[in-house]
C-alpha atoms as a PDB file:
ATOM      1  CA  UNK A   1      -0.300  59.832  37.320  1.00  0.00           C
ATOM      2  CA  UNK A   2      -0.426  55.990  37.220  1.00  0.00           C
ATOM      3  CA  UNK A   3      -2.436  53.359  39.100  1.00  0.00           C
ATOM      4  CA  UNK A   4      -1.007  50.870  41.389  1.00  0.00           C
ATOM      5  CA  UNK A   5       0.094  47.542  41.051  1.00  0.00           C
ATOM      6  CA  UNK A   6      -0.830  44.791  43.465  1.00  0.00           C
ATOM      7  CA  UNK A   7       1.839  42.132  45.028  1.00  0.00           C
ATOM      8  CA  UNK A   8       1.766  38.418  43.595  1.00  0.00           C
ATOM      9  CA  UNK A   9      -0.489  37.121  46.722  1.00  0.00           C
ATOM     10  CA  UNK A  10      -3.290  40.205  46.169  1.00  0.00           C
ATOM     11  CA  UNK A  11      -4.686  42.066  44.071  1.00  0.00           C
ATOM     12  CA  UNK A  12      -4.735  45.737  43.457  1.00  0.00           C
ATOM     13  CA  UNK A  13      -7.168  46.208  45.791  1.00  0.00           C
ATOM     14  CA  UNK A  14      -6.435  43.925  48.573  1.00  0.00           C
ATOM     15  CA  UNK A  15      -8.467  41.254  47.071  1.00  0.00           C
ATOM     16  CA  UNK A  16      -6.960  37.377  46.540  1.00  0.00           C
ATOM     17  CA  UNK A  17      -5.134  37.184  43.622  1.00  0.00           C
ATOM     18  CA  UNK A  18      -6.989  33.844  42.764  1.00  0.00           C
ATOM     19  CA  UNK A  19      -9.811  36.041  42.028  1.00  0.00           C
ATOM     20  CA  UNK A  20      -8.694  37.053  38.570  1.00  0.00           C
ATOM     21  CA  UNK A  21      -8.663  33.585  37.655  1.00  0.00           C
ATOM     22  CA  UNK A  22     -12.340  32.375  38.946  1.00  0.00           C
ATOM     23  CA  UNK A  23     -15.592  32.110  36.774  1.00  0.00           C
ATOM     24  CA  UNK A  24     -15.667  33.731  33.224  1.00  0.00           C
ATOM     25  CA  UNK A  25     -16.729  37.512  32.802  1.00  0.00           C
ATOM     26  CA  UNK A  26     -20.035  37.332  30.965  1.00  0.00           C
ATOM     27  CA  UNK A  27     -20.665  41.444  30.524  1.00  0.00           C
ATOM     28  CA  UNK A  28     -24.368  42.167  29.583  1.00  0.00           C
ATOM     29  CA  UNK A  29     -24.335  45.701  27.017  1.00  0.00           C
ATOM     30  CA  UNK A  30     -27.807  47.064  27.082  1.00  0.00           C
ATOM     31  CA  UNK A  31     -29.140  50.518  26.917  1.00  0.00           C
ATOM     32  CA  UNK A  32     -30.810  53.372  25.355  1.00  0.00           C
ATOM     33  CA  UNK A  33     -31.066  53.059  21.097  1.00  0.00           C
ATOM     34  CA  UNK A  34     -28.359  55.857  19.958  1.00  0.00           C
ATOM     35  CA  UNK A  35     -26.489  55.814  23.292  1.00  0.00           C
ATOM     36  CA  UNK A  36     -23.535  53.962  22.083  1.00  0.00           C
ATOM     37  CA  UNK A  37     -23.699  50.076  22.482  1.00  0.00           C
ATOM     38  CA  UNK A  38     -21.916  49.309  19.392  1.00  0.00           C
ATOM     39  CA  UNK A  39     -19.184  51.249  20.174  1.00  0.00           C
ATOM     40  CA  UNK A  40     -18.999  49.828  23.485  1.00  0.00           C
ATOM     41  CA  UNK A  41     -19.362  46.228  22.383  1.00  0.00           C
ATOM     42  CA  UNK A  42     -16.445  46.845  19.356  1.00  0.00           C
ATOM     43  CA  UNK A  43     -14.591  48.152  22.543  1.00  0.00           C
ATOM     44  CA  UNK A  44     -14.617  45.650  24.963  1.00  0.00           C
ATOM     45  CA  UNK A  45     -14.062  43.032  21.264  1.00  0.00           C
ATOM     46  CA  UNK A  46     -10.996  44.908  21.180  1.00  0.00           C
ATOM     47  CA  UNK A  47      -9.980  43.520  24.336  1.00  0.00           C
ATOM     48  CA  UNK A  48     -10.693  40.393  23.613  1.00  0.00           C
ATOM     49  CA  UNK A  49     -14.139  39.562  24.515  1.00  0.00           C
ATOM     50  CA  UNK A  50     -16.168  37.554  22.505  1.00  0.00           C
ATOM     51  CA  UNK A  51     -19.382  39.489  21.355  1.00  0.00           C
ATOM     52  CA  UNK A  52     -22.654  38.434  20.179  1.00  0.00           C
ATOM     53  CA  UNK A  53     -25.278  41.054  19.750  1.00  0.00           C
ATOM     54  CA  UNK A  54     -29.209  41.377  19.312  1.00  0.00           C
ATOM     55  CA  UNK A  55     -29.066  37.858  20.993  1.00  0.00           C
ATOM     56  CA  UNK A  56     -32.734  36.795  20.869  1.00  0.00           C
ATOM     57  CA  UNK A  57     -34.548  36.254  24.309  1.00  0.00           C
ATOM     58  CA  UNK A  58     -35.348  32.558  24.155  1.00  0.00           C
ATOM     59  CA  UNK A  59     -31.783  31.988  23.196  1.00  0.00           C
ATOM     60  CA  UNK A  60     -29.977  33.894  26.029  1.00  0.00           C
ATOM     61  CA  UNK A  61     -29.815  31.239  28.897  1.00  0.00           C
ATOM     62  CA  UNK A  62     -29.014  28.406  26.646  1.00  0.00           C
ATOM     63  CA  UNK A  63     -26.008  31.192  25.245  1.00  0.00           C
ATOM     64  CA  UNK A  64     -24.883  31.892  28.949  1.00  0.00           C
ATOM     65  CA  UNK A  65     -25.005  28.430  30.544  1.00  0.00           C
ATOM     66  CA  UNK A  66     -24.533  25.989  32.401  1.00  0.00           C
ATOM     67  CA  UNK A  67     -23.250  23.297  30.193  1.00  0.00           C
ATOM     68  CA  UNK A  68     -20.583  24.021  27.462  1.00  0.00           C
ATOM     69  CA  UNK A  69     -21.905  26.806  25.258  1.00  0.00           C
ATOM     70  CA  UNK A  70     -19.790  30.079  24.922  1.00  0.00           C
ATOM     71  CA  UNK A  71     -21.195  31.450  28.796  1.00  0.00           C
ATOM     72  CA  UNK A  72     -20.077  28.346  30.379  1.00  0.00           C
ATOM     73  CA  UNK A  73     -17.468  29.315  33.102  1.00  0.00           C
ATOM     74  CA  UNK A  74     -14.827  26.789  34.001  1.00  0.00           C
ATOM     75  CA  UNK A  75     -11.826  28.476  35.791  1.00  0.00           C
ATOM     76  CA  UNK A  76      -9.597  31.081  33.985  1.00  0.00           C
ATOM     77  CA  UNK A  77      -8.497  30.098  30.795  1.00  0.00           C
ATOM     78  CA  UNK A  78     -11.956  30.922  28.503  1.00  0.00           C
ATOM     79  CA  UNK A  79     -12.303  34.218  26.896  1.00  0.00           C
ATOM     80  CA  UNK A  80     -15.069  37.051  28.327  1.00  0.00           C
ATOM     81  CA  UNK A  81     -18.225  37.147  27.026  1.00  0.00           C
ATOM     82  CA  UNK A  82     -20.304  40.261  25.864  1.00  0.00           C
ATOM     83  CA  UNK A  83     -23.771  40.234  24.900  1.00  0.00           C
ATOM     84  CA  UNK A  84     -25.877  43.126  23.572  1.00  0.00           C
ATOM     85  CA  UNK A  85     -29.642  42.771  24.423  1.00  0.00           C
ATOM     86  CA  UNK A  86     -32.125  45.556  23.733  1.00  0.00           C
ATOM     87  CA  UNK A  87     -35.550  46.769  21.878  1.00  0.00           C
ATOM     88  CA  UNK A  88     -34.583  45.229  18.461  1.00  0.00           C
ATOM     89  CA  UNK A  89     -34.740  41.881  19.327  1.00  0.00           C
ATOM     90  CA  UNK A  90     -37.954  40.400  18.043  1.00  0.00           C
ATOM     91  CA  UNK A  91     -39.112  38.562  21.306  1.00  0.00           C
ATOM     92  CA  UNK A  92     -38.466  41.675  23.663  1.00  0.00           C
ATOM     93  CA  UNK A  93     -40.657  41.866  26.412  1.00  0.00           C
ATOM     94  CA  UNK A  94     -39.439  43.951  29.306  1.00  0.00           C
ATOM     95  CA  UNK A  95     -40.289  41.659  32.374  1.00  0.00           C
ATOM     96  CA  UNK A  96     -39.352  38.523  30.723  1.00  0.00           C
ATOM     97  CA  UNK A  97     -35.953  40.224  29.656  1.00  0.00           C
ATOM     98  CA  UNK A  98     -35.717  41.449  33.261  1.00  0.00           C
ATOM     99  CA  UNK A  99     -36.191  38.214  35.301  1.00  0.00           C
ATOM    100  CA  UNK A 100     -33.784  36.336  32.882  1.00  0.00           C
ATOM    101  CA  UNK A 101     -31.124  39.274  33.531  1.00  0.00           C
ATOM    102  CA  UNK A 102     -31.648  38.921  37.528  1.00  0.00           C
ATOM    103  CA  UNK A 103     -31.077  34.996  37.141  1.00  0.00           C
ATOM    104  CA  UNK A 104     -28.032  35.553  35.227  1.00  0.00           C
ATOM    105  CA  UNK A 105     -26.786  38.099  37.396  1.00  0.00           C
ATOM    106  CA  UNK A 106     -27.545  35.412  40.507  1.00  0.00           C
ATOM    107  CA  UNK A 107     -25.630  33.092  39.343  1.00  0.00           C
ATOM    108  CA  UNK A 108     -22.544  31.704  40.644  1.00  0.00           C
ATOM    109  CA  UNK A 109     -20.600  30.127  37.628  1.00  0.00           C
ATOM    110  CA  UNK A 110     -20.367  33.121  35.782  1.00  0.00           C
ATOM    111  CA  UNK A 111     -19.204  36.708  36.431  1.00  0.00           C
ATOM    112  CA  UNK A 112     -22.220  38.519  35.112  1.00  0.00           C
ATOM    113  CA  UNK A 113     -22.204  42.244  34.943  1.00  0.00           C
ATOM    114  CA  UNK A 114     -24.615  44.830  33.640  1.00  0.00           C
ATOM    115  CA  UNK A 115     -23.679  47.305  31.592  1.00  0.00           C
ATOM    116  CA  UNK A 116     -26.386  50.159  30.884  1.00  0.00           C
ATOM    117  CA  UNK A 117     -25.747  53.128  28.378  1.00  0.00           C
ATOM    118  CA  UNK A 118     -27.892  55.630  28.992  1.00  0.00           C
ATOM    119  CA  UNK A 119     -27.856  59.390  27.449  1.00  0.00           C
ATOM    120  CA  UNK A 120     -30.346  62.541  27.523  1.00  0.00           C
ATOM    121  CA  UNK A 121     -33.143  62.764  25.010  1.00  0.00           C
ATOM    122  CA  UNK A 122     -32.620  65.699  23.774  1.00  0.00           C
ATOM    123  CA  UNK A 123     -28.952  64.235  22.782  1.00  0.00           C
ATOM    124  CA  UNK A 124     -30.188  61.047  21.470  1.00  0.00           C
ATOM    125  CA  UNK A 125     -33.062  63.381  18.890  1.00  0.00           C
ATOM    126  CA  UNK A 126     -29.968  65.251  17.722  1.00  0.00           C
ATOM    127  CA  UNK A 127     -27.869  61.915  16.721  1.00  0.00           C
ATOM    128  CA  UNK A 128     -31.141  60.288  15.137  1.00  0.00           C
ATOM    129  CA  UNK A 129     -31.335  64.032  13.271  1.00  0.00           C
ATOM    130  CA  UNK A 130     -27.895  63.987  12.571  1.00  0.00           C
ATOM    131  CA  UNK A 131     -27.408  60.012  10.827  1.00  0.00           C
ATOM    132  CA  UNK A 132     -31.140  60.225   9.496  1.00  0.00           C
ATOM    133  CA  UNK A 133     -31.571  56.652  11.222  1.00  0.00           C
ATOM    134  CA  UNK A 134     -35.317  55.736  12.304  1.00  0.00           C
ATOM    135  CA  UNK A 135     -35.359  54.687  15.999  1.00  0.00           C
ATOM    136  CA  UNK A 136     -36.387  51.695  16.394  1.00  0.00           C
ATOM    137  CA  UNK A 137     -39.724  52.343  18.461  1.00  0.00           C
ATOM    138  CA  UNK A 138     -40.467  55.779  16.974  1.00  0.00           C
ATOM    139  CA  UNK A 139     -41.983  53.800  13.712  1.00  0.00           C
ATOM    140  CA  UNK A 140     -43.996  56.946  12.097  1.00  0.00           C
ATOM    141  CA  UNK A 141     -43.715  59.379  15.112  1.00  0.00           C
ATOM    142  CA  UNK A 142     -41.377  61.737  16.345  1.00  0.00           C
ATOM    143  CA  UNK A 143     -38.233  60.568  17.487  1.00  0.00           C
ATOM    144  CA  UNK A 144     -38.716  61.545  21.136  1.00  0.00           C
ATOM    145  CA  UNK A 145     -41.877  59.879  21.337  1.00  0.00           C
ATOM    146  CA  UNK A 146     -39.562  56.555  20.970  1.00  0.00           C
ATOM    147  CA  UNK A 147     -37.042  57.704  23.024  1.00  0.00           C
ATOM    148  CA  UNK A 148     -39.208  57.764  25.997  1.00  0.00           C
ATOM    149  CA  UNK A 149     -41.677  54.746  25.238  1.00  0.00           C
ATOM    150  CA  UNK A 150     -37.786  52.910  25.050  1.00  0.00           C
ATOM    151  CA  UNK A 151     -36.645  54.764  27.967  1.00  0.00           C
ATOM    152  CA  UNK A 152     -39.682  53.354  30.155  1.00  0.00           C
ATOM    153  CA  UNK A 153     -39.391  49.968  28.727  1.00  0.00           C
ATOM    154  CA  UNK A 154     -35.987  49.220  29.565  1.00  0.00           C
ATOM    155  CA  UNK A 155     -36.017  51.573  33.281  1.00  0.00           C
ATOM    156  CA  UNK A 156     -35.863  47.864  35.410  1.00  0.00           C
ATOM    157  CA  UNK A 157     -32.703  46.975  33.579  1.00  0.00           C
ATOM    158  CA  UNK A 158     -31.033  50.702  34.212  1.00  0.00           C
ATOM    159  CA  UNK A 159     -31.789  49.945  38.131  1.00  0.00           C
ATOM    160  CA  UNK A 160     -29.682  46.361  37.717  1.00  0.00           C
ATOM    161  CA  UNK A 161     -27.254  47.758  35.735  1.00  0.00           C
ATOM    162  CA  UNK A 162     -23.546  47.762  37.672  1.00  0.00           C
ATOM    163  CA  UNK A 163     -21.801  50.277  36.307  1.00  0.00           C
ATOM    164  CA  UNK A 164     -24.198  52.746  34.364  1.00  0.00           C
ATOM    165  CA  UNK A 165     -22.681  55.359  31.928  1.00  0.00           C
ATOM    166  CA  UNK A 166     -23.658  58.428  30.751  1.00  0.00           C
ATOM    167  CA  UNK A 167     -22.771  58.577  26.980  1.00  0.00           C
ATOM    168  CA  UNK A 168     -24.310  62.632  26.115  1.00  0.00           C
ATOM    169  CA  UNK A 169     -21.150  64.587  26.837  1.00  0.00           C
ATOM    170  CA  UNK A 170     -18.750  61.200  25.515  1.00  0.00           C
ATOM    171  CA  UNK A 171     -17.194  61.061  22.126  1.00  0.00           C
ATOM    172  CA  UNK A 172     -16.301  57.535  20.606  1.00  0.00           C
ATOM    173  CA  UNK A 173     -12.981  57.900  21.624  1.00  0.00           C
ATOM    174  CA  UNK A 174     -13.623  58.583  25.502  1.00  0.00           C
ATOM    175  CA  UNK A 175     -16.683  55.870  25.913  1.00  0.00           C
ATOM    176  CA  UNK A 176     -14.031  53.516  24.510  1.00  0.00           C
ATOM    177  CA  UNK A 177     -11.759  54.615  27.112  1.00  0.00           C
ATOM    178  CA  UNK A 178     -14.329  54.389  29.573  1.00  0.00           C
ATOM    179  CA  UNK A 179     -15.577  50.924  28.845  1.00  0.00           C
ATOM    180  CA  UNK A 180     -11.764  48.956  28.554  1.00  0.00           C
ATOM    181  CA  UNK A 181     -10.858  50.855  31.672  1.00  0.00           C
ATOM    182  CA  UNK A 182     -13.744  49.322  33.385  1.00  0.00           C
ATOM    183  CA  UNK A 183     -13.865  45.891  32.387  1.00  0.00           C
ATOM    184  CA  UNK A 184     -10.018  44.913  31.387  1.00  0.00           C
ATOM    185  CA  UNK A 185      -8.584  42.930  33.835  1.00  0.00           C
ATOM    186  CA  UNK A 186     -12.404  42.816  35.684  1.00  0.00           C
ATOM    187  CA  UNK A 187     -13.127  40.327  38.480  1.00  0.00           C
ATOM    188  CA  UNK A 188     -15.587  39.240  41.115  1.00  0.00           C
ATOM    189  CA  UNK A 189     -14.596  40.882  44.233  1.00  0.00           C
ATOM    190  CA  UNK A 190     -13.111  43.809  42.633  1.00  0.00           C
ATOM    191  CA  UNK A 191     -13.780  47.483  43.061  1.00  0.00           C
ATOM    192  CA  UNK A 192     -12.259  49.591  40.464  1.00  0.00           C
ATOM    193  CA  UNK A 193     -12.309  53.542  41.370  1.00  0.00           C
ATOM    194  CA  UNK A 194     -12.164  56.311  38.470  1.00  0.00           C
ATOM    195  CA  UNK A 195     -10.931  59.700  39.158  1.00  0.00           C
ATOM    196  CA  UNK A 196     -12.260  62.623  37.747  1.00  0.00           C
ATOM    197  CA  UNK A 197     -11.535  66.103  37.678  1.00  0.00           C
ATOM    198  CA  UNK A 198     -14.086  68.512  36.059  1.00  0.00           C
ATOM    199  CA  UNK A 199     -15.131  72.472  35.610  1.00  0.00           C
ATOM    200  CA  UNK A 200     -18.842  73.205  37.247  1.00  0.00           C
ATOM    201  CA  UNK A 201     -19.041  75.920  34.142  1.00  0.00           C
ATOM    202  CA  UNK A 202     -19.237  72.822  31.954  1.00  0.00           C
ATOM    203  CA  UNK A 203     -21.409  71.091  33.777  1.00  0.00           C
ATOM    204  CA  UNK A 204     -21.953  68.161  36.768  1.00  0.00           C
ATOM    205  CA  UNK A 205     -20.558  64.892  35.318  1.00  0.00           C
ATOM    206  CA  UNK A 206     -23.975  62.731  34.612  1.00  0.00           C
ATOM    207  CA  UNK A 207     -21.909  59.401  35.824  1.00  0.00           C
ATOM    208  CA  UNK A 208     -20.449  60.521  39.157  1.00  0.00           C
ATOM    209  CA  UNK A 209     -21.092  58.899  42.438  1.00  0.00           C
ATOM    210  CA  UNK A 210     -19.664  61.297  44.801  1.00  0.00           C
ATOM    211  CA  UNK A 211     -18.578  64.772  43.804  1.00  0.00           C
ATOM    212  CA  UNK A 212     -16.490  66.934  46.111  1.00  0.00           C
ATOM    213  CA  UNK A 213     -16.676  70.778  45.620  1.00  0.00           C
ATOM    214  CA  UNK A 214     -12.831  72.232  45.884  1.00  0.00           C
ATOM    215  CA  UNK A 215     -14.110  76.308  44.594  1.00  0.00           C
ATOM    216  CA  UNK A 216     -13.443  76.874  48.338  1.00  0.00           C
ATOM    217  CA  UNK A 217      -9.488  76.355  48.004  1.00  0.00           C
ATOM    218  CA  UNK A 218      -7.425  79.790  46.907  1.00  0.00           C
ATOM    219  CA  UNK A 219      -7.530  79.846  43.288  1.00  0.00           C
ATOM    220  CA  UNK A 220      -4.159  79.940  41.017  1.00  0.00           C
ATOM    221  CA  UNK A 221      -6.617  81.896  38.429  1.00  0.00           C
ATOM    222  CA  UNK A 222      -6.219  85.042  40.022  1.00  0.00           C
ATOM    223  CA  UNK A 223      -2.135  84.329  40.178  1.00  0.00           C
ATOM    224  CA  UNK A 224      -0.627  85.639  36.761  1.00  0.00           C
ATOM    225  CA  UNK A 225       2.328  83.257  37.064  1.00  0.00           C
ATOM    226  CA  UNK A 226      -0.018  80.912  37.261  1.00  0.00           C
ATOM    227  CA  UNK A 227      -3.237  81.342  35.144  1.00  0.00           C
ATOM    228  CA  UNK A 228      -1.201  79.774  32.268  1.00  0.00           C
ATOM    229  CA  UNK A 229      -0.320  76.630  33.790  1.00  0.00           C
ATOM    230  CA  UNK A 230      -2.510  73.418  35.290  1.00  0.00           C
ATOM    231  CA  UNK A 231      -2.993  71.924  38.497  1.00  0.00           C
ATOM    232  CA  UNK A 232      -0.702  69.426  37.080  1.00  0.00           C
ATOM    233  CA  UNK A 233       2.325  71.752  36.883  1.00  0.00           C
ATOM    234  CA  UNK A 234       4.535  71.749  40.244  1.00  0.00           C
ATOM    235  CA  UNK A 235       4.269  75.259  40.757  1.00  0.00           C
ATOM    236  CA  UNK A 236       0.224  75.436  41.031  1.00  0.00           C
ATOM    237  CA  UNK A 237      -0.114  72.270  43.221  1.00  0.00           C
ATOM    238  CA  UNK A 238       2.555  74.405  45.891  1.00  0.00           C
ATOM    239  CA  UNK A 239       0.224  76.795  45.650  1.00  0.00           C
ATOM    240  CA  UNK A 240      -2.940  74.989  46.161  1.00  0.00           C
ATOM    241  CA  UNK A 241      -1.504  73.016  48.766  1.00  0.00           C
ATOM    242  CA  UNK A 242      -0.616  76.209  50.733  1.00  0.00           C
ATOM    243  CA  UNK A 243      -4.559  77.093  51.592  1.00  0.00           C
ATOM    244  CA  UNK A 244      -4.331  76.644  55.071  1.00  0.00           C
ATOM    245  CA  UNK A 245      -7.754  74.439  54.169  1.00  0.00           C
ATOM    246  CA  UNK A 246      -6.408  72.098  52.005  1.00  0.00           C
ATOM    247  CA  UNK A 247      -4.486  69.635  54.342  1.00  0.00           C
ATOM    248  CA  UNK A 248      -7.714  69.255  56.982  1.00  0.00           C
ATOM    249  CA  UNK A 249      -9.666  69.045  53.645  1.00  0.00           C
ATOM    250  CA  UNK A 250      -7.635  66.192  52.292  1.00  0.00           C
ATOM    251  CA  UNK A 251      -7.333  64.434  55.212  1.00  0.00           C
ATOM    252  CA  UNK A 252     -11.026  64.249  55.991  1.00  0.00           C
ATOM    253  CA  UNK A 253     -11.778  63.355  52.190  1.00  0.00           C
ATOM    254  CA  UNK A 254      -9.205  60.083  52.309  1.00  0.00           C
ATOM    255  CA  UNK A 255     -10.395  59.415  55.754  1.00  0.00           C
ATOM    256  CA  UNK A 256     -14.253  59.320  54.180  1.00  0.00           C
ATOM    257  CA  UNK A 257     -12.662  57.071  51.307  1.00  0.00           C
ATOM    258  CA  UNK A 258     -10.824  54.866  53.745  1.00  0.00           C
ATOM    259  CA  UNK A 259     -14.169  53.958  55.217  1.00  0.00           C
ATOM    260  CA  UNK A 260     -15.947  53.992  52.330  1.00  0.00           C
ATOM    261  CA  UNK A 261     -14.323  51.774  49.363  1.00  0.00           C
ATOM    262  CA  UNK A 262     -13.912  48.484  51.159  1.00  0.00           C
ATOM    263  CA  UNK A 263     -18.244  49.112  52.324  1.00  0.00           C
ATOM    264  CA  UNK A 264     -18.831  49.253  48.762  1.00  0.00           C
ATOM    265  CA  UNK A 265     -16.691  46.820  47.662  1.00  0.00           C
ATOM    266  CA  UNK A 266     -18.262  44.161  50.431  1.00  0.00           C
ATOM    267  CA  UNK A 267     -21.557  45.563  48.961  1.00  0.00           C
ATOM    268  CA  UNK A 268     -20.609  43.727  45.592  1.00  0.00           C
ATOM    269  CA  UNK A 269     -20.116  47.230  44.088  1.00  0.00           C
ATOM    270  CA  UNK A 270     -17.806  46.796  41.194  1.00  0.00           C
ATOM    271  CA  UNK A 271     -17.416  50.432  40.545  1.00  0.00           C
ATOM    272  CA  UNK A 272     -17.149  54.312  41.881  1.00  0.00           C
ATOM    273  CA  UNK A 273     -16.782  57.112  39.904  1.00  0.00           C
ATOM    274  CA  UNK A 274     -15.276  60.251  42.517  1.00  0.00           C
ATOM    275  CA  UNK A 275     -15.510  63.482  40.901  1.00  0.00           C
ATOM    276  CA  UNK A 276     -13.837  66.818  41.915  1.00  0.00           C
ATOM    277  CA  UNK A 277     -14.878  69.698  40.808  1.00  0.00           C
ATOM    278  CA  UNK A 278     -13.702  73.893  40.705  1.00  0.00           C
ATOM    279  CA  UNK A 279     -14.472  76.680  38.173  1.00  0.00           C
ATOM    280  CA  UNK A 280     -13.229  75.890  35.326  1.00  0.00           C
ATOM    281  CA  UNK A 281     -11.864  72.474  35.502  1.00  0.00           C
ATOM    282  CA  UNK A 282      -8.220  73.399  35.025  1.00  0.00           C
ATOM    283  CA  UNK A 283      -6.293  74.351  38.648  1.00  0.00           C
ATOM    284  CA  UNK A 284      -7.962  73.056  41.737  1.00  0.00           C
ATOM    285  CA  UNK A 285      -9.708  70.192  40.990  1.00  0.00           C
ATOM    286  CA  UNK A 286      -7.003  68.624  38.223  1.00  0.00           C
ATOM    287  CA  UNK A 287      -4.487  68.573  41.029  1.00  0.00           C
ATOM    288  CA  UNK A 288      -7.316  67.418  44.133  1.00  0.00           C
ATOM    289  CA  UNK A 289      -7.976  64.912  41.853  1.00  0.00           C
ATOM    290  CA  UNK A 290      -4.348  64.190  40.864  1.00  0.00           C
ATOM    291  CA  UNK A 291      -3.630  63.793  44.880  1.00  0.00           C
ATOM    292  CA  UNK A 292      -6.676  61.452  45.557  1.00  0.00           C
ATOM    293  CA  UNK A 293      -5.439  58.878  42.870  1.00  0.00           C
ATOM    294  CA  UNK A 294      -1.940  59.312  44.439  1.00  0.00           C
ATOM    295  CA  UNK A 295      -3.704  58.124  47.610  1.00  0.00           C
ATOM    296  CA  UNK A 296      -5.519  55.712  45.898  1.00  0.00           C
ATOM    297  CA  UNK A 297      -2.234  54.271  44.712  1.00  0.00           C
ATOM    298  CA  UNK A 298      -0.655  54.242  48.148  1.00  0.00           C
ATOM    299  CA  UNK A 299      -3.632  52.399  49.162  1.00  0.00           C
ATOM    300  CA  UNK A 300      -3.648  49.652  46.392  1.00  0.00           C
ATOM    301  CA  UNK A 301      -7.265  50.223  45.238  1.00  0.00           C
ATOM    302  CA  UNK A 302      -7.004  50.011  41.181  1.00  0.00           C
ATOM    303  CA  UNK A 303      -7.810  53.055  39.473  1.00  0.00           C
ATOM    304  CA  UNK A 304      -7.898  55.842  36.574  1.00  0.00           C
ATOM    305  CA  UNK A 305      -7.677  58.892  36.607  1.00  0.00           C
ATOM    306  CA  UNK A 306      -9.634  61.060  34.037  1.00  0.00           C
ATOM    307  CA  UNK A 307      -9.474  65.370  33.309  1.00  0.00           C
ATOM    308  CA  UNK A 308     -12.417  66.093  31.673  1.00  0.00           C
ATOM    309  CA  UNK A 309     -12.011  69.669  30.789  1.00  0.00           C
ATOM    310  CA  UNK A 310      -8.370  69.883  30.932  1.00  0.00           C
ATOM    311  CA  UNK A 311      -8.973  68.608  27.416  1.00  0.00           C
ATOM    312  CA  UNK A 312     -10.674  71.883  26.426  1.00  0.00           C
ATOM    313  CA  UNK A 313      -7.021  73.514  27.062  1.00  0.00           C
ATOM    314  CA  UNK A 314      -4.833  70.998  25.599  1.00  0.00           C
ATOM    315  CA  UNK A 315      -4.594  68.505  28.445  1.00  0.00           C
ATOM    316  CA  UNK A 316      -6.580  65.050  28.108  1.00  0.00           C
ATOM    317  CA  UNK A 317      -7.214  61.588  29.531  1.00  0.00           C
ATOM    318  CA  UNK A 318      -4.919  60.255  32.129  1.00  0.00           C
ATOM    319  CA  UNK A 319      -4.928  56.276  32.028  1.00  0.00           C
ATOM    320  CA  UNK A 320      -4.113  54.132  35.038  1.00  0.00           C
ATOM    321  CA  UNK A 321      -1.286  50.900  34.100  1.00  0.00           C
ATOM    322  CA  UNK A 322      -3.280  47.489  33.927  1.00  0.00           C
ATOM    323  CA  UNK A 323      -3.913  46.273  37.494  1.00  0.00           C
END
């Protein structure tokens, strides 16, 4: 399952092409300590961003502009910028840090976004246990104790932040996919959608925006032809698709999306995680979720498409083409 491509007058997502090619992307990395910024900054390098991190306070608006520093945004042909900004730097102070962030988000000759990595605490203890590392607040207490002094501190930025991800059930490998997904090919004006299929016996994913609940559709599970196979096989979608309830389901659900992605893209919202979810993560929701980016497609609306537990079976990521 692919994304879509737009024509040469618009863009994937019904947006002017022209848009691509407007004011540099300047993408702000922040987050929890231990939630993954490094990775996610060496990801979005690997795209070619440029990437400065720990950038002190005092130095961040001369860094982003205007004028002709790094941030300075004149039309299409100067490389993104990334910036990681958090608790280490030695001028931090959380409301200065949040009214610079606002202004640079406010401003016009720059595409600012805010990225926020966030993760549980009790996830974040067992990687400080695990690399021996001191957090950087914690000083001579527990590690906890920092986690939540940091956690507090940096709570304005989370509510700016545009997207947010959830980093305690990611490995390196699928926050890497999760950041270039997001931010390749960004642009203001843009909403990019990410599919994801999931098992409720592994739990809610922590990053979704709307979750639909497909347990009520017939499941292939109980089928011994078909207990073997994946909502991705031909035979299993037939029979999923045969619920009497499917069809008014799936029409009402890309009726809802019809209304709702171009409200949330005139919102300024950049991006929309839609989760689907059944039992185990394998049947019903791999192929509801396999369907809705197949709408998505037909619809032009740029997109990937993501089985999180189809992994724990043998199955894995499913990446959209560049828009």
């Amino acid at each position: 399952m692919t994304g879509s491509s737009g024509n040469p007058e618009t863009g994937p997502d019904g947006t002017p092409a022209e848009a691509s090619s407007g004011p540099r992307l300047l993408v702000l990395v922040t987050g929890l300590s231990g939630a993954g910024k490094s990775t996610a900054l060496a990801a979005l390098e690997d795209i070619g961003f440029t990437v400065v991190d720990n950038l002190p306070l005092a130095m961040l608006d001369a860094f982003v502009g205007p004028g002709d520093g790094p941030g300075n945004g004149d039309g299409g042909g100067e490389r993104p910028v990334a910036l990681g900004i958090d608790v280490r730097a030695r001028d931090f102070d959380p409301a200065a840090m949040e009214a610079a962030v606002r202004e640079i988000l406010a401003r016009r000759e720059v595409e600012a976004r805010l990225l926020f990595l966030d993760c549980a605490d009790e996830i974040l203890v067992q990687r400080y246990s695990e690399t021996r590392r001191r957090h950087p607040l914690a000083h001579e207490r527990p590690v906890l104790d920092g986690v939540r002094l940091e956690r507090q501190m940096i709570a304005p930025l989370r509510r700016l932040a545009d997207p947010v991800i959830d980093t305690s059930d990611e490995t390196v490998h699928t926050l890497r996919r999760q950041v270039q997904d997001r931010f390749a090919g960004s642009g203001r004006g843009r909403l990019s959608v990410f599919v994801e299929s999931f098992g409720y016996g592994h739990g809610l994913p922590r990053h979704a925006d709307l979750v639909f609940d497909v347990r009520f559709l017939r499941n292939p599970h109980y089928d011994e032809r078909l207990r073997a196979t994946t909502g991705l096989d031909a035979q299993t979608g037939e029979y999923i698709a045969g619920d009497p309830d499917f069809r008014p389901f799936f029409d009402r659900l890309t009726a809802m999306l019809d209304l709702l992605l171009p409200r949330y893209r005139a919102e300024g919202k950049s991006y929309l995680t839609i989760a689907v979810g059944c039992t185990g993560g394998r049947h019903r929701s791999v192929y509801v979720a396999a369907r809705t980016a197949e709408w998505l497609a037909g619809r032009g609306w740029p997109h990937t498409l993501r089985h999180r537990d189809l992994g724990r079976s043998g199955g894995g990521d499913v990446p959209a083409e560049p828009a």
